[in-house]
C-alpha atoms as a PDB file:
ATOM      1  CA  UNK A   1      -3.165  21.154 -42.340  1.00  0.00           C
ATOM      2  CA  UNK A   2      -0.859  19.309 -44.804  1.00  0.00           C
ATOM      3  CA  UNK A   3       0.795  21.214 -47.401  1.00  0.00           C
ATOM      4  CA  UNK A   4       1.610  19.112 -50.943  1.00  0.00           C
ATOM      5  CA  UNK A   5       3.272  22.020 -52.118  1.00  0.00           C
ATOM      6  CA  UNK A   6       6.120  24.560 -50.980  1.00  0.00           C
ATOM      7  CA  UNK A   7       8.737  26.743 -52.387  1.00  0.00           C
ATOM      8  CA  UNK A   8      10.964  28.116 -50.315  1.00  0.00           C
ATOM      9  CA  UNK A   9      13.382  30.870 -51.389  1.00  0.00           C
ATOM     10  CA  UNK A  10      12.996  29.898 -54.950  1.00  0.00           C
ATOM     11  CA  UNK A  11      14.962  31.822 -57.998  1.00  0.00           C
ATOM     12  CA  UNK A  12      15.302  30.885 -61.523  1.00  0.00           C
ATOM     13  CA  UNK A  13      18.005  32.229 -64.038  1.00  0.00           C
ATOM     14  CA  UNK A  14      18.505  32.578 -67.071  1.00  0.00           C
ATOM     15  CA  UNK A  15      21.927  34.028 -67.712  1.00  0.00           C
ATOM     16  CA  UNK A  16      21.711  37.295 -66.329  1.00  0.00           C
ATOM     17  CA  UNK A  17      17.719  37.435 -65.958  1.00  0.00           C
ATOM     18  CA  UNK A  18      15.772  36.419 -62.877  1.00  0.00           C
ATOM     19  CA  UNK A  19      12.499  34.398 -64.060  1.00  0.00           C
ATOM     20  CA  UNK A  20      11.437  33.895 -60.624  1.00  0.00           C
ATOM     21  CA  UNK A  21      12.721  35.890 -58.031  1.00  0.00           C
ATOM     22  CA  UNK A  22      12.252  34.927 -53.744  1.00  0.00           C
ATOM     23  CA  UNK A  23       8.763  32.844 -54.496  1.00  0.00           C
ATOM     24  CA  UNK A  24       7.814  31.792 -51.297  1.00  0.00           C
ATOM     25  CA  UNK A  25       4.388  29.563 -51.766  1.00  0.00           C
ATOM     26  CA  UNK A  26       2.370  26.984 -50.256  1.00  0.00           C
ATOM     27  CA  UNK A  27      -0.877  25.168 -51.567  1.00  0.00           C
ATOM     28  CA  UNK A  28      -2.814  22.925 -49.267  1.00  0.00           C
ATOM     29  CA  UNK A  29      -4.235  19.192 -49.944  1.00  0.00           C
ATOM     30  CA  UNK A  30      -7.121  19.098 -52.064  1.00  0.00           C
ATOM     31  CA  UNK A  31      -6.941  23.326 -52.416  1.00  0.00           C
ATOM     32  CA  UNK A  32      -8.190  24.031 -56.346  1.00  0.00           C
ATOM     33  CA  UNK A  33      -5.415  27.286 -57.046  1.00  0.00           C
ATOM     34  CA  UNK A  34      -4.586  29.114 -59.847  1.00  0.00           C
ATOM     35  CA  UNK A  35      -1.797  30.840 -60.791  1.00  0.00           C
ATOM     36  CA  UNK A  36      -1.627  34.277 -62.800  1.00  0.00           C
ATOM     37  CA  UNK A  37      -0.071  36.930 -64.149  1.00  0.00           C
ATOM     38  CA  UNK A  38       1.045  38.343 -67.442  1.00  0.00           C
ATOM     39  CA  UNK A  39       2.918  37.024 -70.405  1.00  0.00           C
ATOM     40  CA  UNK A  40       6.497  37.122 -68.809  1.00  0.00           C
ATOM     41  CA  UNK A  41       5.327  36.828 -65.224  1.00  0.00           C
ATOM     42  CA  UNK A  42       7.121  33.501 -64.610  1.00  0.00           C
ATOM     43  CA  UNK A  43       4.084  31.588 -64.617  1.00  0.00           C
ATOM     44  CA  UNK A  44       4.925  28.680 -66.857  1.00  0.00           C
ATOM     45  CA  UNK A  45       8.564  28.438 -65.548  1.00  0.00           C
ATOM     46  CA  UNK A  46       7.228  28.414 -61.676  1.00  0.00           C
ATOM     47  CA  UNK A  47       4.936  25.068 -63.277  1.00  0.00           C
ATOM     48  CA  UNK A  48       7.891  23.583 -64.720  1.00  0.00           C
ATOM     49  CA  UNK A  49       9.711  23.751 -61.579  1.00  0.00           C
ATOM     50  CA  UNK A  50       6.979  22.306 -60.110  1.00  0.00           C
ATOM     51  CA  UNK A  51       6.641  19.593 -61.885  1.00  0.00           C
ATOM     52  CA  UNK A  52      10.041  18.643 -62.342  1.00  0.00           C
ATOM     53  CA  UNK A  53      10.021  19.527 -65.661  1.00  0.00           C
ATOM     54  CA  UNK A  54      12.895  22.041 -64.924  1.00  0.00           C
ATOM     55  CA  UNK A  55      15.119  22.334 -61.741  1.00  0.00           C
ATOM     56  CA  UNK A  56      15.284  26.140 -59.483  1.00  0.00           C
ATOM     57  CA  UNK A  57      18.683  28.112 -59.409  1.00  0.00           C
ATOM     58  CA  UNK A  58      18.588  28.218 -55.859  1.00  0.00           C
ATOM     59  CA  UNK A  59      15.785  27.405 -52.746  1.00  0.00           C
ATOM     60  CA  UNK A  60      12.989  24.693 -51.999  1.00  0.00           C
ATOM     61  CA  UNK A  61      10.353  22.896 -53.674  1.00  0.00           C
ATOM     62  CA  UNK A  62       9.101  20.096 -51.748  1.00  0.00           C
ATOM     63  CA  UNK A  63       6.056  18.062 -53.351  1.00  0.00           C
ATOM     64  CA  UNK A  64       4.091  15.960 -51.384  1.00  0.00           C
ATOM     65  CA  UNK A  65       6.974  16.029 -48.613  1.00  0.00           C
ATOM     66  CA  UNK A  66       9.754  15.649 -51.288  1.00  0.00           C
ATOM     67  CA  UNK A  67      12.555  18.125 -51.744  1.00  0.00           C
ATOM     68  CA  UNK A  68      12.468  18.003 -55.289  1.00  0.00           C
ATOM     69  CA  UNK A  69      15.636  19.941 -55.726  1.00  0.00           C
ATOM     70  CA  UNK A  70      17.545  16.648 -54.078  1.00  0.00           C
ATOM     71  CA  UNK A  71      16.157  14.533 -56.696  1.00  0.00           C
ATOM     72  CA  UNK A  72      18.945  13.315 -59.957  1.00  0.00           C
ATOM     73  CA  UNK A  73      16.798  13.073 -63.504  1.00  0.00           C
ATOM     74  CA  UNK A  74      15.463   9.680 -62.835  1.00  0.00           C
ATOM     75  CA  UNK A  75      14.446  10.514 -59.636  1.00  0.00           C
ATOM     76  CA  UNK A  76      12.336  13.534 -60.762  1.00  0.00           C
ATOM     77  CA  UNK A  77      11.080  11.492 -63.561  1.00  0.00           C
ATOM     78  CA  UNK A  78       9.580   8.597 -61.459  1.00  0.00           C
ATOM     79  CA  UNK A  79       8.093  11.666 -59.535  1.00  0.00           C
ATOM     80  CA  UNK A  80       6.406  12.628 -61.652  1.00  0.00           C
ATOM     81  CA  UNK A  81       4.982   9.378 -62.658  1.00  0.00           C
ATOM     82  CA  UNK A  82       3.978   8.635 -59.372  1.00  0.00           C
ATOM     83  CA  UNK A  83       3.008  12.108 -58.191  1.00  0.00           C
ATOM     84  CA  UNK A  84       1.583  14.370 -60.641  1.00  0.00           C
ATOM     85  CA  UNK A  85      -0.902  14.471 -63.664  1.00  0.00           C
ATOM     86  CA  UNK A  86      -0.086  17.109 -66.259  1.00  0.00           C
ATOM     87  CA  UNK A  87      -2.359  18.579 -68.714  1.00  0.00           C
ATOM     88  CA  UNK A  88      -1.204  20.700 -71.189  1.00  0.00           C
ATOM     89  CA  UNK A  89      -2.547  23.737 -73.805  1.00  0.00           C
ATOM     90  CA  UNK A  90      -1.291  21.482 -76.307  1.00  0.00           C
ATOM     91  CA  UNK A  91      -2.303  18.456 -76.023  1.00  0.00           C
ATOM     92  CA  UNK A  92       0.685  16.299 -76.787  1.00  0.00           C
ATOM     93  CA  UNK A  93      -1.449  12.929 -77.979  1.00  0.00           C
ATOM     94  CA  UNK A  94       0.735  10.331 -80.570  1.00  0.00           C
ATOM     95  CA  UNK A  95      -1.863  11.121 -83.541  1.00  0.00           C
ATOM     96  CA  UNK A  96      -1.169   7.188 -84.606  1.00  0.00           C
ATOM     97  CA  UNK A  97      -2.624   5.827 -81.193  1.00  0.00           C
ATOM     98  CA  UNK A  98      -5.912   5.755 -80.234  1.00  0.00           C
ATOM     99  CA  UNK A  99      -7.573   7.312 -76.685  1.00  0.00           C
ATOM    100  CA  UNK A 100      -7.241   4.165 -75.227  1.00  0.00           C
ATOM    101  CA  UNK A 101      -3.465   3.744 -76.225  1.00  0.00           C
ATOM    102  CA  UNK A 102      -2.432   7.325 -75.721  1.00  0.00           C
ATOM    103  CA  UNK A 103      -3.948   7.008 -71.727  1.00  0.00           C
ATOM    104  CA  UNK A 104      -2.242   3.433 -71.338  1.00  0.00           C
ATOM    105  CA  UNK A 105       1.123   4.819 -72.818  1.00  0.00           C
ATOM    106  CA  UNK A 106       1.273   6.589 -69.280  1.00  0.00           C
ATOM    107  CA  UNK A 107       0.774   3.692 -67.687  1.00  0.00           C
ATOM    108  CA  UNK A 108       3.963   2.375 -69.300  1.00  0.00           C
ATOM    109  CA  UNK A 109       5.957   5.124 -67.598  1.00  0.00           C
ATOM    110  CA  UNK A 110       4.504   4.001 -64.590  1.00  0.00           C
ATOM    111  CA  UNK A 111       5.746   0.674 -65.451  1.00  0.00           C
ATOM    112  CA  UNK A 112       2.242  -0.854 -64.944  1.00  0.00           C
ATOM    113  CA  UNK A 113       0.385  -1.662 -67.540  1.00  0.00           C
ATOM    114  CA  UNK A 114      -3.945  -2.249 -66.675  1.00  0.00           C
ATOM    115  CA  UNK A 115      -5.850  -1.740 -69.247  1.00  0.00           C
ATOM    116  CA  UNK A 116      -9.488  -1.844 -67.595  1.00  0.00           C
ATOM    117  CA  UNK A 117      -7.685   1.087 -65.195  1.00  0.00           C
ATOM    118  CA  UNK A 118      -7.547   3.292 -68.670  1.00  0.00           C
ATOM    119  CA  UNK A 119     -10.692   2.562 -69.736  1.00  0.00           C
ATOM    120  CA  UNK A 120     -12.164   3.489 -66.376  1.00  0.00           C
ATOM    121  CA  UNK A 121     -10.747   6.896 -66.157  1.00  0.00           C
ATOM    122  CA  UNK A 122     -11.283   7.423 -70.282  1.00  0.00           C
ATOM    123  CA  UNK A 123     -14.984   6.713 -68.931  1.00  0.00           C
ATOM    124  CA  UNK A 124     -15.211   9.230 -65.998  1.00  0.00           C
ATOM    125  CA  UNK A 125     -14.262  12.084 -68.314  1.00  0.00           C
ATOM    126  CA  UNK A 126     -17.229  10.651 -70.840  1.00  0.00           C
ATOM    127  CA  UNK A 127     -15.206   9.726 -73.343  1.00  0.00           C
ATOM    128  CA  UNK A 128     -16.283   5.266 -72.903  1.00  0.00           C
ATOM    129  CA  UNK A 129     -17.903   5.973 -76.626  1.00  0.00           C
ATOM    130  CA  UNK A 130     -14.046   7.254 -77.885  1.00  0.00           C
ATOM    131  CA  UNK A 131     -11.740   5.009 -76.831  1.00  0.00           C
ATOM    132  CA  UNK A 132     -10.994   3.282 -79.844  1.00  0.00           C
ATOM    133  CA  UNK A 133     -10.624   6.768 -82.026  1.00  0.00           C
ATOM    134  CA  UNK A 134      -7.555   8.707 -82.764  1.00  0.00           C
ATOM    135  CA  UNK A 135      -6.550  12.027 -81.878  1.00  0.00           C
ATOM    136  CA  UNK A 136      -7.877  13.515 -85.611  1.00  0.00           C
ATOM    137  CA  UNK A 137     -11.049  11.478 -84.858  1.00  0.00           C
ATOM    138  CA  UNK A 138     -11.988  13.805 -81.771  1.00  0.00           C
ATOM    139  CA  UNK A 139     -12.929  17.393 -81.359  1.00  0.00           C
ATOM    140  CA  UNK A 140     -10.433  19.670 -79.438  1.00  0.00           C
ATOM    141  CA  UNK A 141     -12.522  19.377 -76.543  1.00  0.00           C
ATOM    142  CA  UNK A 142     -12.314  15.623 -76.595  1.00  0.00           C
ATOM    143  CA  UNK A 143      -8.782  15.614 -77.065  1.00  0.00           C
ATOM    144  CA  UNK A 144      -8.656  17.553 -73.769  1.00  0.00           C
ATOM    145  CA  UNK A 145     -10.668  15.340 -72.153  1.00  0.00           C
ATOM    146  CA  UNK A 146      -8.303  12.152 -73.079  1.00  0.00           C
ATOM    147  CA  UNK A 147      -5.484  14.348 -71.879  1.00  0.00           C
ATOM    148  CA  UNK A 148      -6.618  14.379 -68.409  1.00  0.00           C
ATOM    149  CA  UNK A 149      -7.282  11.061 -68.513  1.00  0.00           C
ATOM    150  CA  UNK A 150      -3.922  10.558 -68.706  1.00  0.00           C
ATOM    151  CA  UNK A 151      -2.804  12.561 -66.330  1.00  0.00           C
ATOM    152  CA  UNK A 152      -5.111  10.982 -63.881  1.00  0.00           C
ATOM    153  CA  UNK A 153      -4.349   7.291 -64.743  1.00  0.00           C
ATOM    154  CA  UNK A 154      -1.688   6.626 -62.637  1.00  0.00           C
ATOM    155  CA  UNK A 155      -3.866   8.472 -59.235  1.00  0.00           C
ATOM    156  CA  UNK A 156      -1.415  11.337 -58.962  1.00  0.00           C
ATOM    157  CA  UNK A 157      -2.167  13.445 -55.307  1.00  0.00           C
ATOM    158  CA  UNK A 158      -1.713  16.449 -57.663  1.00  0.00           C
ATOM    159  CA  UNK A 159      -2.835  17.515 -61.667  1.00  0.00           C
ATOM    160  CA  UNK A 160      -1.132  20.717 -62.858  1.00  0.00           C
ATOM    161  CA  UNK A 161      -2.861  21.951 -65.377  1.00  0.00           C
ATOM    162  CA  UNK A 162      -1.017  24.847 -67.768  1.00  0.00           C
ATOM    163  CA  UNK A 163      -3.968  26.226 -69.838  1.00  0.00           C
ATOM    164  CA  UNK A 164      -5.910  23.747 -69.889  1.00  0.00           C
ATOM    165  CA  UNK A 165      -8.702  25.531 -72.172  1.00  0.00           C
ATOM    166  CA  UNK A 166      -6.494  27.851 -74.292  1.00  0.00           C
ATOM    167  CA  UNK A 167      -7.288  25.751 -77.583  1.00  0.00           C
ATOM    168  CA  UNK A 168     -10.760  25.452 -76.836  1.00  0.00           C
ATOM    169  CA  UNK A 169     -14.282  27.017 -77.605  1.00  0.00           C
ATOM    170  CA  UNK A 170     -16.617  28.661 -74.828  1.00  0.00           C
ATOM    171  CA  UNK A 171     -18.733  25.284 -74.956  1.00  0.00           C
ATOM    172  CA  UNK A 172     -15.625  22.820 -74.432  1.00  0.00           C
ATOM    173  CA  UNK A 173     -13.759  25.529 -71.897  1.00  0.00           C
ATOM    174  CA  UNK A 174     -16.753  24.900 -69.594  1.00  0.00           C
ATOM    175  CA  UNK A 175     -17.033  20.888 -69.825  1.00  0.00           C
ATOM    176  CA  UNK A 176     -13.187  20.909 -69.315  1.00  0.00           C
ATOM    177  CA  UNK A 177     -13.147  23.416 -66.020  1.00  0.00           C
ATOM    178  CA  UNK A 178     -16.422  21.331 -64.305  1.00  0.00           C
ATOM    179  CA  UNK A 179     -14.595  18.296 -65.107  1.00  0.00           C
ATOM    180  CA  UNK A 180     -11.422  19.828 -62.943  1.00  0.00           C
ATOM    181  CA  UNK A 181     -13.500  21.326 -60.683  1.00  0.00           C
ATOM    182  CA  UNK A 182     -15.631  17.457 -59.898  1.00  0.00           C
ATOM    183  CA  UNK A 183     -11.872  16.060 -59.946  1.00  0.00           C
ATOM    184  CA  UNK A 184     -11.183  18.459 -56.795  1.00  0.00           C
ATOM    185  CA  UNK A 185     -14.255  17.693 -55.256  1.00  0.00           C
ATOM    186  CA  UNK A 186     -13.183  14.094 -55.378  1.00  0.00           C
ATOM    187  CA  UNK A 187     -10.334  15.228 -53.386  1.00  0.00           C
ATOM    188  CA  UNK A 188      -7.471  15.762 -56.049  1.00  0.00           C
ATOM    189  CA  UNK A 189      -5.019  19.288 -55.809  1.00  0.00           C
ATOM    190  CA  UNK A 190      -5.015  20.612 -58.140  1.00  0.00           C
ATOM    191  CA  UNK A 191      -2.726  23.852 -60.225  1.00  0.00           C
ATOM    192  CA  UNK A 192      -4.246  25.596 -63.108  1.00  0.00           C
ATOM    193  CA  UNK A 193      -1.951  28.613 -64.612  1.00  0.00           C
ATOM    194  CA  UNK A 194      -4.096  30.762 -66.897  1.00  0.00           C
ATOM    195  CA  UNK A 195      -4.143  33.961 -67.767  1.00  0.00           C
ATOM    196  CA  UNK A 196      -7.935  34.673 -67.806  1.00  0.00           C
ATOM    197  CA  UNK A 197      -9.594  36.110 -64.877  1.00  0.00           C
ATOM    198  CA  UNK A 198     -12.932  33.946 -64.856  1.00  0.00           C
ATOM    199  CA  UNK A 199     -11.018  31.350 -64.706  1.00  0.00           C
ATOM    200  CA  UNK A 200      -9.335  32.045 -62.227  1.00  0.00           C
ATOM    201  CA  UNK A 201     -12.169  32.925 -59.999  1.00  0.00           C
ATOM    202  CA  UNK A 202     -13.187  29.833 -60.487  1.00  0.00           C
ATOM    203  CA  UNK A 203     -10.868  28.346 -58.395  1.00  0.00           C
ATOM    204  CA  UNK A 204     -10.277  28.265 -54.492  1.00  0.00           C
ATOM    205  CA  UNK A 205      -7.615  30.968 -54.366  1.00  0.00           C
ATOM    206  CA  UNK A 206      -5.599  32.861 -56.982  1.00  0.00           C
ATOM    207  CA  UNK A 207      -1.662  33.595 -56.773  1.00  0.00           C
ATOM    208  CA  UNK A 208      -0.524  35.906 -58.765  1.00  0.00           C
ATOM    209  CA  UNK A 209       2.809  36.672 -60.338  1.00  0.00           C
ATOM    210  CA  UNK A 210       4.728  39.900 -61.415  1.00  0.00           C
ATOM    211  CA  UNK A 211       7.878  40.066 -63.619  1.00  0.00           C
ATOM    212  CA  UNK A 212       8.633  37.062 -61.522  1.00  0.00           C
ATOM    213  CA  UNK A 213       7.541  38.057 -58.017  1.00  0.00           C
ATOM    214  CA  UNK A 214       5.178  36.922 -56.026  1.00  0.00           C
ATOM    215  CA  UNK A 215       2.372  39.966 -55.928  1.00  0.00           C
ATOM    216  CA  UNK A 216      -0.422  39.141 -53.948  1.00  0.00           C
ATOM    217  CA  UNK A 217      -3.254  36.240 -53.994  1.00  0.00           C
ATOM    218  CA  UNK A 218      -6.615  36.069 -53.657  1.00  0.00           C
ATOM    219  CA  UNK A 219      -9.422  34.036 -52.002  1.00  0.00           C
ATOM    220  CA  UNK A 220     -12.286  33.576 -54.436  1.00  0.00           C
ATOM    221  CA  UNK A 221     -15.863  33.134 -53.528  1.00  0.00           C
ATOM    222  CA  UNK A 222     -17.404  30.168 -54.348  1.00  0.00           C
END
């Protein structure tokens, strides 16, 4: 059983207030989790820490066998090129580049540049039509779509996914979840925080989060 991600001991603070307090988690290769919990829970801080996005106060987080605590600002940003796909509620595209451009700018991070790659993965989230239009050319749904493109571009073992379906209708919400869900099956890990329950028991096993504990988690039936 191989773990790609671990906390150990982990805290966050914020002056005087604990964001995340003893979180003590483990998610297994190709799992499909979510995590949950209330506005204030800790939720999007535990995904920042676990993408590198922020660093912990104190413990472990060790990604893909990486303590990423030990890692400087470079090294957590070619991490995270080289690790992890992130999609985002908003959905961060530059509104002057086009699908195509906006999936190979990750690439550039990555510090390899292939352009039939980008097309490929711009074509397994059915978006080969749209690759030449620009973010105000494509529905929110589509926009979504190009955004995990890009996060899977570069063949990250792991896509966290904050919200992915916040900014989108019931229609889009459900192309964008079997989408994730046929990217697990394919063998990806990957993180979803949301704070809707059918969501959530969508997924392989829910953690849930309390005023920055850990509360309890759940195996869902599939």
């Amino acid at each position: 059983m191989k773990y790609v991600i671990e906390t150990q001991h982990l805290y966050k603070k914020f002056g005087n207030v604990t964001a995340l307090d003893d979180i003590n988690i483990r998610i297994q290769e190709q799992e499909f989790v979510a995590i949950m919990g209330a506005s204030g829970s800790g939720k999007t801080t535990l995904m920042n820490i676990l993408t590198g996005l922020d660093t912990a106060t104190e413990g472990k987080v060790i990604l893909d066998g990486v303590d990423a605590a030990q890692l400087d600002e470079v090294g957590r940003q070619r991490f995270r090129a080289e690790k992890i796909g992130l999609v985002f509620q908003q959905f961060h595209l530059i509104p002057y580049l086009t699908a195509l451009e906006n999936v190979m700018l990750a690439q550039h991070y990555h510090s390899v540049i292939d352009e039939k790659a980008a097309k490929a993965v711009l074509e397994q989230v059915g978006l080969a039509h749209r690759i030449h239009h620009r973010p105000n050319q494509l529905s929110g749904g589509e926009q979504q779509r190009v955004c995990i493109a890009r996060a899977l571009v570069n063949q990250p073992p792991v896509i966290f996914a904050d919200e992915p379906t916040g900014n989108l209708d019931e229609q889009n919400e459900h192309l964008v979840l079997e989408l994730l869900k046929n990217l697990n099956a394919q063998g990806r890990t990957i993180v979803m925080v949301t704070h809707n329950p059918e969501l959530g028991a969508l997924t392989d096993r829910t953690i849930y989060l309390h005023h920055g504990k850990f509360l309890k988690e759940e195996c869902n039936a599939k």
